[in-house]
Every structure is written in C-alpha cells, then in structure tokens.
PDB file of N, CA and C in Angstrom:
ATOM      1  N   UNK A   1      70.697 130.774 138.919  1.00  0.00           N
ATOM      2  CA  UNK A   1      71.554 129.669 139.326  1.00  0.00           C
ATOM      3  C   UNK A   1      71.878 128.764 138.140  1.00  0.00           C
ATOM      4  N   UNK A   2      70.741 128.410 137.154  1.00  0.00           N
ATOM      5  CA  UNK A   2      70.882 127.622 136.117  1.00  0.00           C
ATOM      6  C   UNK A   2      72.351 128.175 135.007  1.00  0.00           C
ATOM      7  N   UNK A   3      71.786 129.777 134.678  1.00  0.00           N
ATOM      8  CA  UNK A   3      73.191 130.758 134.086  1.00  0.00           C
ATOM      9  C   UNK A   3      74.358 130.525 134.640  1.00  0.00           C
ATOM     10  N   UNK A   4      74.218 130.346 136.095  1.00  0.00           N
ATOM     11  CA  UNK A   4      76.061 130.679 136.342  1.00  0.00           C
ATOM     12  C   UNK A   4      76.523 128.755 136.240  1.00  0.00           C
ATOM     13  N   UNK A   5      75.577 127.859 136.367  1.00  0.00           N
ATOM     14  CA  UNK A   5      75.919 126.487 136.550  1.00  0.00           C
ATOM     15  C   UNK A   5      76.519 126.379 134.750  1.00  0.00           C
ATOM     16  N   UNK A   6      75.738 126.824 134.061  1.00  0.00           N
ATOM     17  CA  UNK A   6      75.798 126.711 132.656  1.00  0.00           C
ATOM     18  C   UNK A   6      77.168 127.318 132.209  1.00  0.00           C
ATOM     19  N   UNK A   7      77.283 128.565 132.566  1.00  0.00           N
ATOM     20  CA  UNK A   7      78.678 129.378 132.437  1.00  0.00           C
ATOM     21  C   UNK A   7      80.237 128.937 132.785  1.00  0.00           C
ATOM     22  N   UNK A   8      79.930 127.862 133.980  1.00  0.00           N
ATOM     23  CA  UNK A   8      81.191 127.619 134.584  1.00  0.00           C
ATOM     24  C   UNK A   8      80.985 126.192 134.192  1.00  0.00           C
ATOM     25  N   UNK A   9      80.185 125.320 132.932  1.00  0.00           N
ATOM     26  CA  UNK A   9      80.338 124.427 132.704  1.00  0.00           C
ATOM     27  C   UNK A   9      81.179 124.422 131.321  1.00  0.00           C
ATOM     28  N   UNK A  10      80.519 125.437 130.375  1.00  0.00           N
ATOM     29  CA  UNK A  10      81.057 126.004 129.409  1.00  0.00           C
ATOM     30  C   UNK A  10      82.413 126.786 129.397  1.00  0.00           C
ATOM     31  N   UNK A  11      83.216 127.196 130.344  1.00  0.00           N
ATOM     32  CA  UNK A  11      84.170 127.514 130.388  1.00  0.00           C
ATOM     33  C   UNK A  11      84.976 126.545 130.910  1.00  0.00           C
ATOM     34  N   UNK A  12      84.818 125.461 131.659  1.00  0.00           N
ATOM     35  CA  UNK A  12      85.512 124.636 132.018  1.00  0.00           C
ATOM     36  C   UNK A  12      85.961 123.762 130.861  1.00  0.00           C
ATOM     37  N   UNK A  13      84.700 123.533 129.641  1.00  0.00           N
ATOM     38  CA  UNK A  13      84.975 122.754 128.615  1.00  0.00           C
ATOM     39  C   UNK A  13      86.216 123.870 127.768  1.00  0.00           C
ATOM     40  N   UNK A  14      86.142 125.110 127.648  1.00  0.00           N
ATOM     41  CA  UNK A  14      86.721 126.007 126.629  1.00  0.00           C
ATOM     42  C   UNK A  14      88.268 125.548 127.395  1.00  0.00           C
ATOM     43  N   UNK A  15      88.485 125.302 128.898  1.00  0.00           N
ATOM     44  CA  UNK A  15      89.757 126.051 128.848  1.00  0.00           C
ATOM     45  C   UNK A  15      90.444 124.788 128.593  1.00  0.00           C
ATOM     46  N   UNK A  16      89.305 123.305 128.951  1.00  0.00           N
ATOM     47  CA  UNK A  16      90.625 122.171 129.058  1.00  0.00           C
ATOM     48  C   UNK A  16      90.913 121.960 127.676  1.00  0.00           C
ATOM     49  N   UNK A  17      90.117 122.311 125.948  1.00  0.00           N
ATOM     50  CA  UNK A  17      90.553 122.459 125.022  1.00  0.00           C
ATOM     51  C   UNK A  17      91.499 123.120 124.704  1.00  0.00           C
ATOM     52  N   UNK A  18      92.204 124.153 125.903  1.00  0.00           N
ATOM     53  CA  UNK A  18      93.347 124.937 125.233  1.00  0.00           C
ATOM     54  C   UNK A  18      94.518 124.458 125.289  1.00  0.00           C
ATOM     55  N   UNK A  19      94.772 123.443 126.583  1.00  0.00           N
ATOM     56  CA  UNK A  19      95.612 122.465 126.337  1.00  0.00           C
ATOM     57  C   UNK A  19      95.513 121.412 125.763  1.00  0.00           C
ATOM     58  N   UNK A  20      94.703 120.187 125.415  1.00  0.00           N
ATOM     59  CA  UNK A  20      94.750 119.491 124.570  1.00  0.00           C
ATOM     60  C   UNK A  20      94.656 119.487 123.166  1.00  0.00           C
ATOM     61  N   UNK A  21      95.603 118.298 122.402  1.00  0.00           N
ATOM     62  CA  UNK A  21      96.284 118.885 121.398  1.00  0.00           C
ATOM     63  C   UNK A  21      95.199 118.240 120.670  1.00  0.00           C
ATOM     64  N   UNK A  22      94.681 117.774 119.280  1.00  0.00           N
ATOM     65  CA  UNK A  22      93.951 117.372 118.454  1.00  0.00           C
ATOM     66  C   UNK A  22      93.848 115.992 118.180  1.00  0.00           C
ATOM     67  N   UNK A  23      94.703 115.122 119.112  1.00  0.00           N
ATOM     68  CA  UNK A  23      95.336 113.708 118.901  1.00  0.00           C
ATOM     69  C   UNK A  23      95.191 113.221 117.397  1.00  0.00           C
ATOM     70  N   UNK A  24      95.629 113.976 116.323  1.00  0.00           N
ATOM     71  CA  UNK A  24      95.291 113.171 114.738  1.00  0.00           C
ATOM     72  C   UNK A  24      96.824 112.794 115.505  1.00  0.00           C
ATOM     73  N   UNK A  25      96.481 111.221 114.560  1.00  0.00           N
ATOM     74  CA  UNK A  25      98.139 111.097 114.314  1.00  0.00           C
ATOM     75  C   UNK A  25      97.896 110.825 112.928  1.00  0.00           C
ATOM     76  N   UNK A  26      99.157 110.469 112.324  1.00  0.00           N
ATOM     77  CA  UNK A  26      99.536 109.823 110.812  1.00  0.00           C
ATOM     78  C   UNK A  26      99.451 108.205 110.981  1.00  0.00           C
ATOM     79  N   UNK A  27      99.403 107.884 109.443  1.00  0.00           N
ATOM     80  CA  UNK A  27      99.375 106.288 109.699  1.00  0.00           C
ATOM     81  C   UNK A  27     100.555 105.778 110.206  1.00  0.00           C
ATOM     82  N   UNK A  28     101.597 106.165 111.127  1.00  0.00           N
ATOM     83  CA  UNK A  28     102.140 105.433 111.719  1.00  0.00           C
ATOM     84  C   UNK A  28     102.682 105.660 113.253  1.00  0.00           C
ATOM     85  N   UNK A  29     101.080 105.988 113.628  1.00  0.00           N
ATOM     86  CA  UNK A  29     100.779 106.038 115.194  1.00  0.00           C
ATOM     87  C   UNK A  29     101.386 106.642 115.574  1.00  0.00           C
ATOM     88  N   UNK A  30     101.805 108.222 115.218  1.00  0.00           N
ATOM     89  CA  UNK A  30     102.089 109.707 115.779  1.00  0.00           C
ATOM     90  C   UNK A  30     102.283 110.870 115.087  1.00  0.00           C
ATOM     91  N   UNK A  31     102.575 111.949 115.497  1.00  0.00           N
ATOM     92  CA  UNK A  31     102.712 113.421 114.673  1.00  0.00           C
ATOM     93  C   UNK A  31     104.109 114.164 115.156  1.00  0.00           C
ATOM     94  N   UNK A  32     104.469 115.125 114.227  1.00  0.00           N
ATOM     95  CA  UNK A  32     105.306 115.932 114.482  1.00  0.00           C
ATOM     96  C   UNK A  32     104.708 116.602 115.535  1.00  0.00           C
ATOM     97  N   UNK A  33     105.768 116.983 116.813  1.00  0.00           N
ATOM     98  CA  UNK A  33     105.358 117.694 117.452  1.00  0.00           C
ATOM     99  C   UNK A  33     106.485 119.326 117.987  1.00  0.00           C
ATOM    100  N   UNK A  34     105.411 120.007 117.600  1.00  0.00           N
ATOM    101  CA  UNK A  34     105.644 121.876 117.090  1.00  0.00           C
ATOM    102  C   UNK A  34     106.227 122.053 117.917  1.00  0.00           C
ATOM    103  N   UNK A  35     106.287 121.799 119.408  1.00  0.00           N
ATOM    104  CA  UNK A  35     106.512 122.448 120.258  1.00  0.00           C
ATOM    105  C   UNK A  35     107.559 122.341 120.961  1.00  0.00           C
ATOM    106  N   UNK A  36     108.180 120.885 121.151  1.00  0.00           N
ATOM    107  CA  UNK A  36     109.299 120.278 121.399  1.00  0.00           C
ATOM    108  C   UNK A  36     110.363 119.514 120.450  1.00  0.00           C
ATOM    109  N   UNK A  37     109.351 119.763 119.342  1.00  0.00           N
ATOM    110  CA  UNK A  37     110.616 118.824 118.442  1.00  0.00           C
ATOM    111  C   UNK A  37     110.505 117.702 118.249  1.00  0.00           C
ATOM    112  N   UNK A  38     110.593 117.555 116.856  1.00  0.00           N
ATOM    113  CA  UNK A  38     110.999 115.777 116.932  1.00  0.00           C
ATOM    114  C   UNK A  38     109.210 114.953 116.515  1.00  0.00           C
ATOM    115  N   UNK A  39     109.058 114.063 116.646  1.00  0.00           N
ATOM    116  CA  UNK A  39     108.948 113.083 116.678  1.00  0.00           C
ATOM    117  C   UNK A  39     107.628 112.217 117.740  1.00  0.00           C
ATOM    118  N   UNK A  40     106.601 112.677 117.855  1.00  0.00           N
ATOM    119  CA  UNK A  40     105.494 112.320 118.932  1.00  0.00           C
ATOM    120  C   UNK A  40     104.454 110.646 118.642  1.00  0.00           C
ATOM    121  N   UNK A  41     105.095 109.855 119.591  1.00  0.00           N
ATOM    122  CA  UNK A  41     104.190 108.215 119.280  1.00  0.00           C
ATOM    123  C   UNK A  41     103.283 107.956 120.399  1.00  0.00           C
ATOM    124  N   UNK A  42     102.069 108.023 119.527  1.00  0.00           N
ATOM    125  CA  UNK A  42     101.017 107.506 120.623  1.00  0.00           C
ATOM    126  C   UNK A  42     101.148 105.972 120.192  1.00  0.00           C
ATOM    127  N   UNK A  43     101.242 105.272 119.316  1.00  0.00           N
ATOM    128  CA  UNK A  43     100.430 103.950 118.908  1.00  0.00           C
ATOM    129  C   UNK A  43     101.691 103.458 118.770  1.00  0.00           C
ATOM    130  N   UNK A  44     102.621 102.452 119.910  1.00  0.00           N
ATOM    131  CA  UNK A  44     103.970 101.610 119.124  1.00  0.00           C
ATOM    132  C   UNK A  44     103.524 100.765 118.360  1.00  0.00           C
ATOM    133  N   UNK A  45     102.645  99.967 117.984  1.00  0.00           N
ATOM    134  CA  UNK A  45     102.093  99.073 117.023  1.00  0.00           C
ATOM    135  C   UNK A  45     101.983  99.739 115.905  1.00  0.00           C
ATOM    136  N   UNK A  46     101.373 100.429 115.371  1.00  0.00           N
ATOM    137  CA  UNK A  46     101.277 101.016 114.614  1.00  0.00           C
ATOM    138  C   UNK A  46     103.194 101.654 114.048  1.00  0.00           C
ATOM    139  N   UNK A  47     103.435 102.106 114.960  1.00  0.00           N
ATOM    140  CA  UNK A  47     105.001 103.242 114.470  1.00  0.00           C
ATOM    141  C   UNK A  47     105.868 101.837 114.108  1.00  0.00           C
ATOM    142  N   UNK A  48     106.078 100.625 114.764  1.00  0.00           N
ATOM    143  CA  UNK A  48     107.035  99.889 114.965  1.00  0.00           C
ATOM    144  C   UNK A  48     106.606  98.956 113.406  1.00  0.00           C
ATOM    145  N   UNK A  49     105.366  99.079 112.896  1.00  0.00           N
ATOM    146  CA  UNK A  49     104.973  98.477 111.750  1.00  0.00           C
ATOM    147  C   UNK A  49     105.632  99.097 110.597  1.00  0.00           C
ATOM    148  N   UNK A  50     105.654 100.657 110.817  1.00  0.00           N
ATOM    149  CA  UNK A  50     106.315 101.485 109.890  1.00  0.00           C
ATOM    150  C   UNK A  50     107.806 101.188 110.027  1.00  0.00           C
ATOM    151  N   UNK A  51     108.357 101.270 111.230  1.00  0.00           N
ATOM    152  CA  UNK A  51     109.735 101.384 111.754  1.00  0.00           C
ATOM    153  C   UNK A  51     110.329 100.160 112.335  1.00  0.00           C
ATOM    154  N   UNK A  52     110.755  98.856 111.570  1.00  0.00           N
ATOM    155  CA  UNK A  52     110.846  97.801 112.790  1.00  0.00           C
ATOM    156  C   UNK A  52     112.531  97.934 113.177  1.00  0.00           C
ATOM    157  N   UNK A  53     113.017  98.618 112.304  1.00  0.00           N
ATOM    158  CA  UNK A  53     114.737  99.264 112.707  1.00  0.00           C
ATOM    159  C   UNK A  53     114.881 100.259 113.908  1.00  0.00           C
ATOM    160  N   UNK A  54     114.155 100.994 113.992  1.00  0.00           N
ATOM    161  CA  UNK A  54     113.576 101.988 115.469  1.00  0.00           C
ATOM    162  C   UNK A  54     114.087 101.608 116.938  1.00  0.00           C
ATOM    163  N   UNK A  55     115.040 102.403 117.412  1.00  0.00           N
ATOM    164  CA  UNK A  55     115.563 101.396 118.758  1.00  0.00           C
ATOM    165  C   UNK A  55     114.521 101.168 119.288  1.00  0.00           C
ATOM    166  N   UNK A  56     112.908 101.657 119.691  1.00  0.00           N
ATOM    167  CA  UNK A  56     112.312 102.037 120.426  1.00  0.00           C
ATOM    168  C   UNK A  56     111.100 100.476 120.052  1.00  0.00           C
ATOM    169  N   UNK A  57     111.482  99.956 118.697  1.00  0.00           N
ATOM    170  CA  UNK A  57     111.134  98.384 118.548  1.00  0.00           C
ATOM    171  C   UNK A  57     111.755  97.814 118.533  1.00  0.00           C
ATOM    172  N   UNK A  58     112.834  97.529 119.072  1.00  0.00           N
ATOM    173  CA  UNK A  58     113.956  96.335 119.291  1.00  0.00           C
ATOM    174  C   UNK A  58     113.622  95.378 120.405  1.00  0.00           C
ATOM    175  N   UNK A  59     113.009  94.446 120.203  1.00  0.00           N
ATOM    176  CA  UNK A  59     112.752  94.017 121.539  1.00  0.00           C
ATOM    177  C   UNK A  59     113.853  93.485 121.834  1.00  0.00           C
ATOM    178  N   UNK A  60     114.486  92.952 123.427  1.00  0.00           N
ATOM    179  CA  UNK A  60     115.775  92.853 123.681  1.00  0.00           C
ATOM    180  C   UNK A  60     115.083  90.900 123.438  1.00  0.00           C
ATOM    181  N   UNK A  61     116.200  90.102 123.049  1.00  0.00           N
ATOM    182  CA  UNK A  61     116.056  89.078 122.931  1.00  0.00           C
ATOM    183  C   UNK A  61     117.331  88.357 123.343  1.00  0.00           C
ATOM    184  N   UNK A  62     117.049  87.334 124.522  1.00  0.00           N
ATOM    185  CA  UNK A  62     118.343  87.081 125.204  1.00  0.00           C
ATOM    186  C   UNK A  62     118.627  85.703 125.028  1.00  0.00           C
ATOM    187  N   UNK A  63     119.559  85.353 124.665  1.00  0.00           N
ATOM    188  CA  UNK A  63     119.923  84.001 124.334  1.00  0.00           C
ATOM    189  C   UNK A  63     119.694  82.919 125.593  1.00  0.00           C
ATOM    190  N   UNK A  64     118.834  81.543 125.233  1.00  0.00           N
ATOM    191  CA  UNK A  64     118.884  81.066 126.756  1.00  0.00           C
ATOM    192  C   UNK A  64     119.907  80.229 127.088  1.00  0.00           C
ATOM    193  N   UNK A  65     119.771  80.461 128.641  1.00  0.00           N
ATOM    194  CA  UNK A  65     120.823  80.414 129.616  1.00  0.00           C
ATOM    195  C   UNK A  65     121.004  78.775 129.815  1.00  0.00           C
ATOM    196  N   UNK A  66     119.764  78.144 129.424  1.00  0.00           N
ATOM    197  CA  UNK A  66     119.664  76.092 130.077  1.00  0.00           C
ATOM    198  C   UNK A  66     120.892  75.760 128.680  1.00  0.00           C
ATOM    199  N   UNK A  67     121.559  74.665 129.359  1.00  0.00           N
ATOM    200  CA  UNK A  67     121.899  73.851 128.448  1.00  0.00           C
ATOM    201  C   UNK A  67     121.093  72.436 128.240  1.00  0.00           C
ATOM    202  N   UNK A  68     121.006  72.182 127.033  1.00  0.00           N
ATOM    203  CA  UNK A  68     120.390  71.525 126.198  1.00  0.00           C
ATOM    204  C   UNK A  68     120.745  69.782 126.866  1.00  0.00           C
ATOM    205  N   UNK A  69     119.910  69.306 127.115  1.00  0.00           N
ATOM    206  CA  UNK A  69     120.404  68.010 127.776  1.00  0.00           C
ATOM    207  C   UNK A  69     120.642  66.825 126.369  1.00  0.00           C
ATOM    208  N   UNK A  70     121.499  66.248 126.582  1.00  0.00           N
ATOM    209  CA  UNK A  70     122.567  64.815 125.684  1.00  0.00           C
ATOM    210  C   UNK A  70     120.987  63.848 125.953  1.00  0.00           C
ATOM    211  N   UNK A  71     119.965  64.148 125.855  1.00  0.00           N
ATOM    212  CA  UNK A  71     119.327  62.851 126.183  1.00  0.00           C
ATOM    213  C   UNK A  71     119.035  61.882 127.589  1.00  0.00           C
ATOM    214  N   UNK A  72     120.297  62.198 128.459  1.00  0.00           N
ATOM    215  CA  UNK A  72     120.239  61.838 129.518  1.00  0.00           C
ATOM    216  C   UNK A  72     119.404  62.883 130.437  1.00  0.00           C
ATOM    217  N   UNK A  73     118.850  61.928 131.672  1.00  0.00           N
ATOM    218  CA  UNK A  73     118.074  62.896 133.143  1.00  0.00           C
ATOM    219  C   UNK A  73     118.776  61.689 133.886  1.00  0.00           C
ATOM    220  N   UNK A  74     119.105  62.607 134.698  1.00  0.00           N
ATOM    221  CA  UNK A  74     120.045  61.786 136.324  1.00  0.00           C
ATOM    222  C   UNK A  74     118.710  62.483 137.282  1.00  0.00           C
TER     223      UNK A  74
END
C-alpha cells in the first residue's frame, strides 16, 4: 500500500511538471514565449520600469470634470 501511495504521488509530481513552464523571467518581469509568440509579462512593475512607453503602462489619466471655484461658496 505504502508502494502504490508513493508511486501515484511521484507521478502526480512528474506529470504537473510537464506543463509548467520554468517561470525564469528576465529583468524586466517576463520571457519570450516559444510557443505562442511574442512577448510573456508576469511582473507589470517590473516590465513598465523597463517600458514606461508600453500601451500596457499607460495609465489612462482623465482630466477633472469640477470647475475650480472664483473663491466664492453660495
């Protein structure tokens, strides 16, 4: 019982390594990725430090909407 508990613990570890990838990234919080192409970001802090031109760090910044009061409150 101990063998087969041991066996199907050890294969459970082998197979979920066959899908997960190695997570290195580069110093700017991701890797090329082989498989799809392009461009893979785990860390936006990190990428957006490298990249602050990057649409993907643009934060949207919206002009505000109050107008500015003359000094006066009614």
């Amino acid at each position: 019982m101990k063998r087969l508990f041991f066996f199907v613990v050890i294969s459970l570890f082998m197979a979920s390594s066959i899908w997960a990838h190695g997570g290195r990234t580069d110093s700017c919080g991701g890797h090329n990725d082989r498989k799809r192409g392009g461009y893979h970001i785990h860390n936006y802090s990190k990428y957006c430090a490298c990249n602050p031109d990057a649409p993907e760090c643009k934060k949207d910044v919206k002009p505000s909407t109050k107008k500015k009061s003359a000094g006066k409150e009614k």
